[in-house]
N, C-alpha and C. Protein backbone atom coordinates (compact mmCIF):
# COMPACT_ATOMS: atom_id res chain seq x y z
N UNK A 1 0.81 -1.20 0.00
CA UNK A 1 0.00 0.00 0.00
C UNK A 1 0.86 1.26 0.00
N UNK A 2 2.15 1.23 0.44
CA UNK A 2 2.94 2.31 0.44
C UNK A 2 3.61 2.53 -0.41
N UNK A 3 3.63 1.81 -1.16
CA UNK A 3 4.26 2.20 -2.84
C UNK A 3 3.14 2.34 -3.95
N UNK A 4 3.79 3.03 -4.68
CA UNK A 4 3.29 4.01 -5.94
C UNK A 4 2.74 3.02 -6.66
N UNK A 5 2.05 2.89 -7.77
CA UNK A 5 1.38 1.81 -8.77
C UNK A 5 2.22 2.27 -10.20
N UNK A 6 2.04 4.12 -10.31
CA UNK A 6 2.38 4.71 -11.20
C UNK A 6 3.76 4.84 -10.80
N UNK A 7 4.92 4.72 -11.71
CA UNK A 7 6.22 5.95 -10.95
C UNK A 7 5.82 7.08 -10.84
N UNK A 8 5.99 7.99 -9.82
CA UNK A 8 6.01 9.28 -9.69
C UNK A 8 4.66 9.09 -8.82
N UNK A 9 3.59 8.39 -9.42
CA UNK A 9 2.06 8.29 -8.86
C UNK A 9 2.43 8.25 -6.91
N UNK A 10 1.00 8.49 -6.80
CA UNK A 10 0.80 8.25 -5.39
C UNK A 10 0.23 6.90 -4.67
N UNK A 11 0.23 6.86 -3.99
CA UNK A 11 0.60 4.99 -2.85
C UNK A 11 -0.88 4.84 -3.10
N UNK A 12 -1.21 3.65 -2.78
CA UNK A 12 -2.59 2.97 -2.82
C UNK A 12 -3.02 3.89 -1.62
N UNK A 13 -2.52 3.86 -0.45
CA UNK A 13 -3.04 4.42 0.69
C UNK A 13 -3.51 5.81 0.60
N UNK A 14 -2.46 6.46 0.08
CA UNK A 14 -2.97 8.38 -0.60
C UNK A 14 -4.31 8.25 -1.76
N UNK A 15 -3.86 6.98 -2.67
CA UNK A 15 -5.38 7.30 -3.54
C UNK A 15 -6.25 7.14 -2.58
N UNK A 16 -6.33 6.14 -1.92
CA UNK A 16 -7.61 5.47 -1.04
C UNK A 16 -8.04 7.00 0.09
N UNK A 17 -6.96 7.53 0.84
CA UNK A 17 -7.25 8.56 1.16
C UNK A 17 -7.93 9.86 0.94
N UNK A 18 -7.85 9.92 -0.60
CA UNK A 18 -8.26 11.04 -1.22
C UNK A 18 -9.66 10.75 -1.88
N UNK A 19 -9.95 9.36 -1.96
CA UNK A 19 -11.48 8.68 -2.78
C UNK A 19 -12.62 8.72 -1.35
N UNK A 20 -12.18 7.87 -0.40
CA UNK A 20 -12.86 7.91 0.80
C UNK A 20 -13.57 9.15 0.97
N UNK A 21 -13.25 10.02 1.25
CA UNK A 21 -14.49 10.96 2.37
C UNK A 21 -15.38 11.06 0.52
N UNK A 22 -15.13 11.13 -0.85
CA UNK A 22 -15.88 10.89 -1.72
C UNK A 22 -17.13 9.74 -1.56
N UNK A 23 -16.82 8.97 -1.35
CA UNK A 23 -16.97 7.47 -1.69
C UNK A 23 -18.12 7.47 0.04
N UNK A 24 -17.86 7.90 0.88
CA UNK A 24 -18.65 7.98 2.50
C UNK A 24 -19.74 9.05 2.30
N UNK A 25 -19.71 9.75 1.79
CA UNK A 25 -20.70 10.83 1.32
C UNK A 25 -21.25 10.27 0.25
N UNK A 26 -21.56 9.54 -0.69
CA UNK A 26 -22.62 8.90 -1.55
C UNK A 26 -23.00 7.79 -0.66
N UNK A 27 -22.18 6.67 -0.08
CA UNK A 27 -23.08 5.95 1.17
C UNK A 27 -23.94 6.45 1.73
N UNK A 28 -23.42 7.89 2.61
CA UNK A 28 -23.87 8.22 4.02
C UNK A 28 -25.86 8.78 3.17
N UNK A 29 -25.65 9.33 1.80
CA UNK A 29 -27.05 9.45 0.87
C UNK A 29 -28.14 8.04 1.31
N UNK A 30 -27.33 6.42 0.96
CA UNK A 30 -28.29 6.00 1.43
C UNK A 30 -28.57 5.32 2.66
N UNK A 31 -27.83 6.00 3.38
CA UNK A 31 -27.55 5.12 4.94
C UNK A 31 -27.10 6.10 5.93
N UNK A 32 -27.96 7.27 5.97
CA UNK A 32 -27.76 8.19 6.97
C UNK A 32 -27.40 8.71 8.43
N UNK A 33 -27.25 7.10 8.79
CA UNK A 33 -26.63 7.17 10.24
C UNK A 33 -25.16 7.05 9.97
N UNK A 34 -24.41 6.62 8.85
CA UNK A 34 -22.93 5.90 8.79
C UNK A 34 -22.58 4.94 8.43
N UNK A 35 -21.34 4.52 8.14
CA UNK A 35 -21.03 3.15 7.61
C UNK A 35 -20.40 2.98 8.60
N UNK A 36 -19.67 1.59 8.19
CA UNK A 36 -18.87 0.59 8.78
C UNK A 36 -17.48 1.32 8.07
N UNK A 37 -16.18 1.35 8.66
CA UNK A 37 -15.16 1.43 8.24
C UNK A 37 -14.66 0.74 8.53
N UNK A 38 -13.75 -0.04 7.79
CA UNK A 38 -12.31 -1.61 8.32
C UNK A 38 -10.96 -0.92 7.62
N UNK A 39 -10.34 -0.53 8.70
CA UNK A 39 -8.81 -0.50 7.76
C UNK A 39 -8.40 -1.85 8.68
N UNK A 40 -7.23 -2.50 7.72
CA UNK A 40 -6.34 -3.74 8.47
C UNK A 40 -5.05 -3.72 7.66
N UNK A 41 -4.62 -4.21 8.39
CA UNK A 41 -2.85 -4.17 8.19
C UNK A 41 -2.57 -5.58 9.25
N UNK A 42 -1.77 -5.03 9.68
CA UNK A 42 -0.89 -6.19 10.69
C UNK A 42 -2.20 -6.02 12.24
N UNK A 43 -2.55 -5.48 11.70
CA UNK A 43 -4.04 -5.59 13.26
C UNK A 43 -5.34 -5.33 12.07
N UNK A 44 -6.29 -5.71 12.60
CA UNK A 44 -7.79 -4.79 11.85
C UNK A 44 -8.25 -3.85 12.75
N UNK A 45 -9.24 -2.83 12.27
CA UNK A 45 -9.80 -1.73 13.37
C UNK A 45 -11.18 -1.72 12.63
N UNK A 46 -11.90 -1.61 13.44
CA UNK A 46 -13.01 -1.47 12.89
C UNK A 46 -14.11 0.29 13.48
N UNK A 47 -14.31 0.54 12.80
CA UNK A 47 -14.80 2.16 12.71
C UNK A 47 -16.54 1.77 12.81
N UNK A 48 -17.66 1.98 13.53
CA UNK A 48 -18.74 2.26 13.74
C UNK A 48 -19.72 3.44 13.20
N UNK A 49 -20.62 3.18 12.01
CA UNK A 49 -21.32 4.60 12.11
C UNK A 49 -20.96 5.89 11.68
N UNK A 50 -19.33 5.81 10.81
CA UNK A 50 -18.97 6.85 10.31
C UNK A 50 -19.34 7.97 9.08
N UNK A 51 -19.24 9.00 9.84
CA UNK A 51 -19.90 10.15 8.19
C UNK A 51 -19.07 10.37 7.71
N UNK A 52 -19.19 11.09 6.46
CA UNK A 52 -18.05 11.28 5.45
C UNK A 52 -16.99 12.22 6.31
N UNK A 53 -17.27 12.92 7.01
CA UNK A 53 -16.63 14.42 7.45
C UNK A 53 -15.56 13.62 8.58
N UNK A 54 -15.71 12.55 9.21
CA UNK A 54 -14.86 11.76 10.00
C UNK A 54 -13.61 10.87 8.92
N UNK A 55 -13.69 10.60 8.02
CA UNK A 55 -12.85 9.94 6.96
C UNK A 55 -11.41 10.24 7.27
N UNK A 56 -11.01 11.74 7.31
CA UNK A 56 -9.78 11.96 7.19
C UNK A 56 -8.99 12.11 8.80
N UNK A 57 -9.90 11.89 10.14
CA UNK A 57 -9.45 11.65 11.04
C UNK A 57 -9.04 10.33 11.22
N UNK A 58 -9.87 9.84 10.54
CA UNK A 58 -9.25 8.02 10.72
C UNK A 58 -7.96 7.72 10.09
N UNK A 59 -7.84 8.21 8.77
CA UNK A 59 -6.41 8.41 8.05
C UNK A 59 -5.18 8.98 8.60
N UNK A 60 -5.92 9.88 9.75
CA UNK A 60 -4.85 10.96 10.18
C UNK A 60 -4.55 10.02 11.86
N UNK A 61 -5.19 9.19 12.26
CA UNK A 61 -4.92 8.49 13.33
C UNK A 61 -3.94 6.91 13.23
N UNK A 62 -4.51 6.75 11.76
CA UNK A 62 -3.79 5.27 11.68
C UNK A 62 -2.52 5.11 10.32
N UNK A 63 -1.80 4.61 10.77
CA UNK A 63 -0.01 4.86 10.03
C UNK A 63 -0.42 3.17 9.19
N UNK A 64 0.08 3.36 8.11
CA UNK A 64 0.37 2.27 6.96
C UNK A 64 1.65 1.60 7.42
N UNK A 65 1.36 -0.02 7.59
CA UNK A 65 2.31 -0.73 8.24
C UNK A 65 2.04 -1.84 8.44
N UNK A 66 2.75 -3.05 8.09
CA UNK A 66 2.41 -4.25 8.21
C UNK A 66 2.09 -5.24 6.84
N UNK A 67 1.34 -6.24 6.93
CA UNK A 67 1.08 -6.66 5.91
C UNK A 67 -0.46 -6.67 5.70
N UNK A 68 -1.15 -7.17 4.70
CA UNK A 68 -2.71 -6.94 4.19
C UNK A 68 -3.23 -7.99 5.18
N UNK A 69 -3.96 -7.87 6.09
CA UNK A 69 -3.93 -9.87 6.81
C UNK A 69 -5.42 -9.61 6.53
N UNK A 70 -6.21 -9.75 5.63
CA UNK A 70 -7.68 -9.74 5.59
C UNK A 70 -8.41 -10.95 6.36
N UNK A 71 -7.30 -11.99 6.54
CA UNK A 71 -8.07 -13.11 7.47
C UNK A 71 -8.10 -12.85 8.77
N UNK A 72 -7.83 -11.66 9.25
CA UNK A 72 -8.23 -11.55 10.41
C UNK A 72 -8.92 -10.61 10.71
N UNK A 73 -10.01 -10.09 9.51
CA UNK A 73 -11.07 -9.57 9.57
C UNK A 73 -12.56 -9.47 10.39
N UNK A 74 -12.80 -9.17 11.24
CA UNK A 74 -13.71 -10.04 11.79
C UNK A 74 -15.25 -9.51 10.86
């Protein structure tokens, strides 16, 4: 996630950063209390009920690190 796709381009994690609070604001249209957020890495976290306008605190709380472990998704 921390490397570029493009040379020069930006990390999976910066695109994903910059699509999200997009992408939570057409949800939050049909699901007005919030979504579910899952980032995982070397732990999972799971986010409750989030609006779009919370997106970039979650980004800004959790550091890219580890490996993808989706099996320990709950």
């Amino acid at each position: 996630m921390a490397n570029a796709d493009r040379p020069g381009g930006p990390s999976r994690w910066q695109e994903m950063r910059e699509a999200a609070p997009t992408l939570a604001a057409q949800c939050q249209e049909l699901d007005p209390d919030g979504i579910v957020v899952y980032l995982f890495s070397t732990r999972s976290k799971r986010y409750e009920k989030v609006v779009a306008r919370e997106i970039e605190d979650i980004f800004r709380e959790n550091q890219l690190f580890g490996l993808t472990d989706t099996a320990d998704v709950p």
